[in-house]
N, C-alpha and C. Protein backbone atom coordinates (compact mmCIF):
# COMPACT_ATOMS: atom_id res chain seq x y z
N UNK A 1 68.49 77.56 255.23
CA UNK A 1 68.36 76.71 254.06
C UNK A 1 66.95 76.77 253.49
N UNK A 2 65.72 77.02 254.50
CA UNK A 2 64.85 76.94 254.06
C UNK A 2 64.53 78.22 253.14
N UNK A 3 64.88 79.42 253.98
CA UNK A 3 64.52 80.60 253.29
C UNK A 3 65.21 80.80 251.99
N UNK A 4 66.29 80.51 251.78
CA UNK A 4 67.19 80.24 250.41
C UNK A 4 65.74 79.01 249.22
N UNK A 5 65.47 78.38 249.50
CA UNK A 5 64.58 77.43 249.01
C UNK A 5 63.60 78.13 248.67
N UNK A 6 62.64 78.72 249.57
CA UNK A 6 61.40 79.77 249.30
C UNK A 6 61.59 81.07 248.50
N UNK A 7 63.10 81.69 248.34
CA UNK A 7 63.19 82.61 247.29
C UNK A 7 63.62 82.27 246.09
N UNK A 8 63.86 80.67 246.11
CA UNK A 8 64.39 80.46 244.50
C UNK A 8 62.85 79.88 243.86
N UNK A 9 62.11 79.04 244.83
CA UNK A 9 60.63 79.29 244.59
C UNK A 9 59.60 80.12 244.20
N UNK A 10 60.13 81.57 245.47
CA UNK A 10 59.36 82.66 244.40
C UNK A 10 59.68 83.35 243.15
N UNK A 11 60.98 83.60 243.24
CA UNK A 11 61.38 83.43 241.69
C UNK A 11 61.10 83.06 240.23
N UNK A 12 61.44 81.56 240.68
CA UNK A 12 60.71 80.92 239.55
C UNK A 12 59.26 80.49 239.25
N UNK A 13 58.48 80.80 240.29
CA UNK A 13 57.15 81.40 240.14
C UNK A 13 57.01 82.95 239.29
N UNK A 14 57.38 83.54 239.69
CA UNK A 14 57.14 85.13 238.69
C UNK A 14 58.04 84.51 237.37
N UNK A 15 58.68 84.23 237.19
CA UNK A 15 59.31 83.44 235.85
C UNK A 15 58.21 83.31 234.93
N UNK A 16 57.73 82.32 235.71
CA UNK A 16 56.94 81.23 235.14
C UNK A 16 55.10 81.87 234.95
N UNK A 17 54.99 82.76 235.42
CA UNK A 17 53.78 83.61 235.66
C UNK A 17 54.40 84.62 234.03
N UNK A 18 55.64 85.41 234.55
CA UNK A 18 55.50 86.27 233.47
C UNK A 18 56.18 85.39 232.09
N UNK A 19 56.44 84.53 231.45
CA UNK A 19 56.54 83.40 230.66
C UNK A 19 55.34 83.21 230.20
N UNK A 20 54.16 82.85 230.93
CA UNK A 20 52.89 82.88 230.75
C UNK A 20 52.22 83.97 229.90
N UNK A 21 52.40 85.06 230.88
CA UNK A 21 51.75 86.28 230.37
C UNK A 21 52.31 86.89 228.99
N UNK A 22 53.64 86.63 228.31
CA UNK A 22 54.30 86.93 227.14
C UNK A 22 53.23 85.71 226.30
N UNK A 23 52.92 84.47 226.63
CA UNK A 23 52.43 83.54 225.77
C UNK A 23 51.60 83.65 225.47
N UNK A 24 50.34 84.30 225.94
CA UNK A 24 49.10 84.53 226.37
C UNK A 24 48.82 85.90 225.48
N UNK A 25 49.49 86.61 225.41
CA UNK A 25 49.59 88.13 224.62
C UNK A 25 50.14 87.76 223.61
N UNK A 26 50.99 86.72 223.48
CA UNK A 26 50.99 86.75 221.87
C UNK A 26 49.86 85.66 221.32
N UNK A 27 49.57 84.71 222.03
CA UNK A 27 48.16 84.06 221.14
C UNK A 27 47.09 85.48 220.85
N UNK A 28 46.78 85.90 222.01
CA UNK A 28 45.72 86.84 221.73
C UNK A 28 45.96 87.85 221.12
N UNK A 29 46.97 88.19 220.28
CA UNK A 29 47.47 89.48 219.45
C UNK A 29 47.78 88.41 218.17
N UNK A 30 47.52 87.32 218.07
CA UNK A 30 47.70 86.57 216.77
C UNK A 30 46.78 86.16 216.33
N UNK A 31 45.21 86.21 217.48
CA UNK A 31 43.99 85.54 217.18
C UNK A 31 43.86 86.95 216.54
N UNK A 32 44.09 88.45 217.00
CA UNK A 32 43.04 89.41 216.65
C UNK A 32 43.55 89.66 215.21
N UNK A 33 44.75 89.56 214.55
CA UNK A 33 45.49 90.49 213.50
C UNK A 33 44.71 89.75 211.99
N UNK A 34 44.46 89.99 211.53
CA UNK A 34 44.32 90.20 210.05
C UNK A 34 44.85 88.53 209.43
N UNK A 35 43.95 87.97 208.43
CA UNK A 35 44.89 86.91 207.90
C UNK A 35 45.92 86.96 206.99
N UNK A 36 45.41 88.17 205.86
CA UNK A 36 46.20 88.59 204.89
C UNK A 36 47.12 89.39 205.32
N UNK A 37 47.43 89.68 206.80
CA UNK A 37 48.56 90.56 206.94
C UNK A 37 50.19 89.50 207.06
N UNK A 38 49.46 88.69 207.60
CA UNK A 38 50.88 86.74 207.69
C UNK A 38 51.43 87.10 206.09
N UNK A 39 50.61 86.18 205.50
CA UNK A 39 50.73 86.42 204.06
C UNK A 39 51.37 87.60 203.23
N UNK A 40 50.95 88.80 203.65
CA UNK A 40 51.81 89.96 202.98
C UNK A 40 53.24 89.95 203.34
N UNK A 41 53.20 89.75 204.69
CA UNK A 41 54.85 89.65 205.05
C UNK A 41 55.69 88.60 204.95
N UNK A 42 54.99 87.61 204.55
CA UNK A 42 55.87 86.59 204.08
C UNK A 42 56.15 85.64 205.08
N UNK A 43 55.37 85.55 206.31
CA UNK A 43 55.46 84.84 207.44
C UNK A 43 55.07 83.66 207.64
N UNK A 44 54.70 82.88 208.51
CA UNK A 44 53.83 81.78 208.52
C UNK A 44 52.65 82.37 208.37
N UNK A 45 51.36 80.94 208.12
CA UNK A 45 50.47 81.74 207.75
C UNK A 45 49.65 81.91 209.55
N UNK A 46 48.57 82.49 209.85
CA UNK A 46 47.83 82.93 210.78
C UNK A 46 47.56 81.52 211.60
N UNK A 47 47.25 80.41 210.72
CA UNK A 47 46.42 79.82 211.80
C UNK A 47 47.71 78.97 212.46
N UNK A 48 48.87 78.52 211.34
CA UNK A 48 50.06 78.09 211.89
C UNK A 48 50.78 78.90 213.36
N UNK A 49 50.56 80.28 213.07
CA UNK A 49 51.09 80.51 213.87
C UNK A 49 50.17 80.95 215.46
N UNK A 50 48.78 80.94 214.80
CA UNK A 50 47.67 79.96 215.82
C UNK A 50 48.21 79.00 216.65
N UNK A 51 48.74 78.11 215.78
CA UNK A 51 48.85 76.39 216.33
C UNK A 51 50.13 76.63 217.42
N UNK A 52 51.06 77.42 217.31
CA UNK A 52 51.94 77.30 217.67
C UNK A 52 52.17 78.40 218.96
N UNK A 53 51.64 79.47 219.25
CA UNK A 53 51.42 80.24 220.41
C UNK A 53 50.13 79.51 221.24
N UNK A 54 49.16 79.10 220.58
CA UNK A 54 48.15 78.10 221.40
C UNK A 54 48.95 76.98 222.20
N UNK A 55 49.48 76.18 221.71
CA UNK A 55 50.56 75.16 222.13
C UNK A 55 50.95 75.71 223.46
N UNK A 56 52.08 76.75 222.64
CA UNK A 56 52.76 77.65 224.12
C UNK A 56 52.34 77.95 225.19
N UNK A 57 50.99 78.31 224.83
CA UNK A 57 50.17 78.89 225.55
C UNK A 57 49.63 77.60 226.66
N UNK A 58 49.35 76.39 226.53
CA UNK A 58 49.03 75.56 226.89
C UNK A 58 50.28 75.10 228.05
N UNK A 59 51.35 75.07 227.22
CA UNK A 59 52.15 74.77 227.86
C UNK A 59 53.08 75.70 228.95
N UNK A 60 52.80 76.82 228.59
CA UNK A 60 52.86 78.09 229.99
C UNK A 60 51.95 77.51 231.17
N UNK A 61 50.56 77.42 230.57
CA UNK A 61 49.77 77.45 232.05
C UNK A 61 50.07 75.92 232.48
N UNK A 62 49.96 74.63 232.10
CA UNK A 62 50.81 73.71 232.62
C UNK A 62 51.60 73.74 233.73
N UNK A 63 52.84 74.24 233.54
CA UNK A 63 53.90 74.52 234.04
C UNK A 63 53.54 75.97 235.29
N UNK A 64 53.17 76.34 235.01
CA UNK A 64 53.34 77.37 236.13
C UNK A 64 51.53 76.94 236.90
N UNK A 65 50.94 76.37 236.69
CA UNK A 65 50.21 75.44 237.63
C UNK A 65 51.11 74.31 238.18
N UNK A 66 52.02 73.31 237.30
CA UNK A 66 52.71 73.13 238.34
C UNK A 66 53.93 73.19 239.69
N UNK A 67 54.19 75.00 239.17
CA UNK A 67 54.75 75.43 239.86
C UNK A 67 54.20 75.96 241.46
N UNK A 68 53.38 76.43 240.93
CA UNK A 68 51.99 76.54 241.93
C UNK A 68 52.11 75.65 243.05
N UNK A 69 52.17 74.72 242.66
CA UNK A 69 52.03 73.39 243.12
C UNK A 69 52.70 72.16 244.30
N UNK A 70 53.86 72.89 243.96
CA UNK A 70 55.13 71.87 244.13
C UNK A 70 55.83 73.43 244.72
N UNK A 71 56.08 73.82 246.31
CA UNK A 71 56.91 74.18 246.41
C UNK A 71 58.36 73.85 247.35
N UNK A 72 58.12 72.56 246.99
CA UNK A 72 59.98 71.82 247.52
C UNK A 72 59.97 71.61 246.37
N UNK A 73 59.65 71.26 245.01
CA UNK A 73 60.12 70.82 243.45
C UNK A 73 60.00 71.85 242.77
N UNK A 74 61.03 72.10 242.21
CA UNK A 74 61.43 73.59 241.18
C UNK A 74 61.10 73.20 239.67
N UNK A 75 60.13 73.33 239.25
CA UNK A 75 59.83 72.98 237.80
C UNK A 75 60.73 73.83 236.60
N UNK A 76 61.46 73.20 236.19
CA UNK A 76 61.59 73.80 234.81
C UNK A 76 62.19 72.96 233.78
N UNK A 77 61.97 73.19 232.81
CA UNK A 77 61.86 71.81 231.74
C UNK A 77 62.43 73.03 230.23
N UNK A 78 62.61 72.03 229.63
CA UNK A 78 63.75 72.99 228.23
C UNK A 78 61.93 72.85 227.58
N UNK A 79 61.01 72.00 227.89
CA UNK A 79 59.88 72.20 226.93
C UNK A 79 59.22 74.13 227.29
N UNK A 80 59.42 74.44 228.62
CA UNK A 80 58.96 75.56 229.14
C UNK A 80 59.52 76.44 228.47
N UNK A 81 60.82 76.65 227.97
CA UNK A 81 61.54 77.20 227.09
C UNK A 81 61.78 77.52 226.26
N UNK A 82 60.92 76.03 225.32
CA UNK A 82 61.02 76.24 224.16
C UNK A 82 59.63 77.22 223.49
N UNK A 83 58.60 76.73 224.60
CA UNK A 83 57.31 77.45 224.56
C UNK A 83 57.32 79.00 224.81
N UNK A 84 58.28 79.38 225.73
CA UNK A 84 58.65 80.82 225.59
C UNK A 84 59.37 81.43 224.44
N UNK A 85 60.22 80.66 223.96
CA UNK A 85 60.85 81.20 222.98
C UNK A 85 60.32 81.18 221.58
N UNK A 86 59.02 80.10 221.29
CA UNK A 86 58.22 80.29 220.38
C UNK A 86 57.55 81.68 219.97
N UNK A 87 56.81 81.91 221.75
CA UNK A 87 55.62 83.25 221.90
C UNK A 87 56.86 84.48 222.28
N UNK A 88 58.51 84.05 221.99
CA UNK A 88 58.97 85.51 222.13
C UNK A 88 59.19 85.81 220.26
N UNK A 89 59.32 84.77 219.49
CA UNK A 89 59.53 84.92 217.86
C UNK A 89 58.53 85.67 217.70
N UNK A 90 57.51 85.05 218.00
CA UNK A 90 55.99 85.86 217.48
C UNK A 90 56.15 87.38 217.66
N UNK A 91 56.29 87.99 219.14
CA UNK A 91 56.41 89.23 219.64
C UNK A 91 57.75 89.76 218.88
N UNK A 92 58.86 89.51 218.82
CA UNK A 92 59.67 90.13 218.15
C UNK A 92 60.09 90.45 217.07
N UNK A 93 59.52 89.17 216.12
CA UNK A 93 59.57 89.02 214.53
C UNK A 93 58.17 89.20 213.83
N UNK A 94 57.62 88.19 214.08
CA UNK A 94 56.18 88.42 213.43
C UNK A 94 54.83 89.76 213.74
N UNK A 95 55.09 89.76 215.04
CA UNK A 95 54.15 90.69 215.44
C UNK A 95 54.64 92.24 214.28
N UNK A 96 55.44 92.76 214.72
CA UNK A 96 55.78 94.18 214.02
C UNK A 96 55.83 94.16 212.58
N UNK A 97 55.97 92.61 211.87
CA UNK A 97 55.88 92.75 210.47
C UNK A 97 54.55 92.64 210.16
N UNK A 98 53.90 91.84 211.05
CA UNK A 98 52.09 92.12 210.35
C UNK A 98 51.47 93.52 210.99
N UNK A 99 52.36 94.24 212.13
CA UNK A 99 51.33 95.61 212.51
C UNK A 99 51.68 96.28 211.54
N UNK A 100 52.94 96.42 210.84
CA UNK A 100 53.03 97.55 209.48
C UNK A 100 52.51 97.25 208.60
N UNK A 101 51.91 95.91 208.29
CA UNK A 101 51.51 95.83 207.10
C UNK A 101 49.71 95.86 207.33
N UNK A 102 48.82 95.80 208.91
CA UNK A 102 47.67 95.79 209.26
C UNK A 102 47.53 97.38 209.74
N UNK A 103 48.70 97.92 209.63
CA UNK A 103 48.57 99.43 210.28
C UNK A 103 47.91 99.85 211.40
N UNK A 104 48.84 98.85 212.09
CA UNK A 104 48.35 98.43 213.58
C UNK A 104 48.94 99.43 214.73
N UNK A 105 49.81 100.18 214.32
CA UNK A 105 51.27 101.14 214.98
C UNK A 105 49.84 102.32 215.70
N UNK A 106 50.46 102.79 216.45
CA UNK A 106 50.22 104.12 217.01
C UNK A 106 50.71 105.16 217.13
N UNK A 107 51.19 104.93 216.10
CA UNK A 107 51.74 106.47 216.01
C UNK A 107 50.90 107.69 215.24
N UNK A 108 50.90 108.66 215.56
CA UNK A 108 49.92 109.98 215.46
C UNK A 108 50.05 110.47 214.09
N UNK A 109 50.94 110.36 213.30
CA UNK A 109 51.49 110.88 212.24
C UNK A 109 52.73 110.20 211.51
N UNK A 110 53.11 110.94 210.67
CA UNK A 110 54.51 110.42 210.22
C UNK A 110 55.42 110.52 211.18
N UNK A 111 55.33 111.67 212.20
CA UNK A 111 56.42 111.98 213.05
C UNK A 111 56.17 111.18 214.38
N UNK A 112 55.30 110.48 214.59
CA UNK A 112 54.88 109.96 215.74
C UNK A 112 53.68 110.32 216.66
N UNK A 113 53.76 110.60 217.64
CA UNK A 113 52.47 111.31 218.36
C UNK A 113 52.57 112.74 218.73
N UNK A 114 52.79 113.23 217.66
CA UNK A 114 53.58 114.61 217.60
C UNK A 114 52.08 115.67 216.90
């Protein structure tokens, strides 16, 4: 019983670590990008979406400090969730519409790294 306990612990530790690390990469890929690139694409603007991966971001390390923390109490909260799913909009929606428009891509050419 115990060892069943300690792997749903470590688990939701790497969860909660890599939850973090998605939140954390998108504040810091939202602090570096361009202001007028939000704006061109029609997005929120930069510092909004500042306010709102910062948040996340806050609320990642929170939570997985108190996961840290507590290992007979399994932390997870729909706020942890919602904070991931904020810093996954950013990465999936916003991020790629301001790198085409900051010409942020790496690709080598028209054809790619070709």
């Amino acid at each position: 019983m115990v060892a069943a306990f300690t792997v749903q612990w470590v688990l939701l530790l790497a969860l909660a670590g890599a939850a973090f690390g998605v939140e954390v990469f998108a504040f810091v890929d939202a602090l570096r990008t361009r202001v007028d690139a939000f704006t061109a694409t029609g997005k929120l603007t930069k510092n909004k979406w500042l306010l709102i991966t910062g948040v996340a971001t806050v609320i990642g390390l929170i939570f997985l400090i108190a996961q840290l923390g507590s290992a007979d109490m399994f932390v997870f909260n729909i706020v942890n969730i919602i904070a991931f799913v904020a810093a996954a909009v950013y990465m999936v929606d916003v991020r790629p519409a301001v790198r085409s428009i900051s010409g942020g891509g790496s690709s080598g050419g028209p054809y790619g790294g070709w």
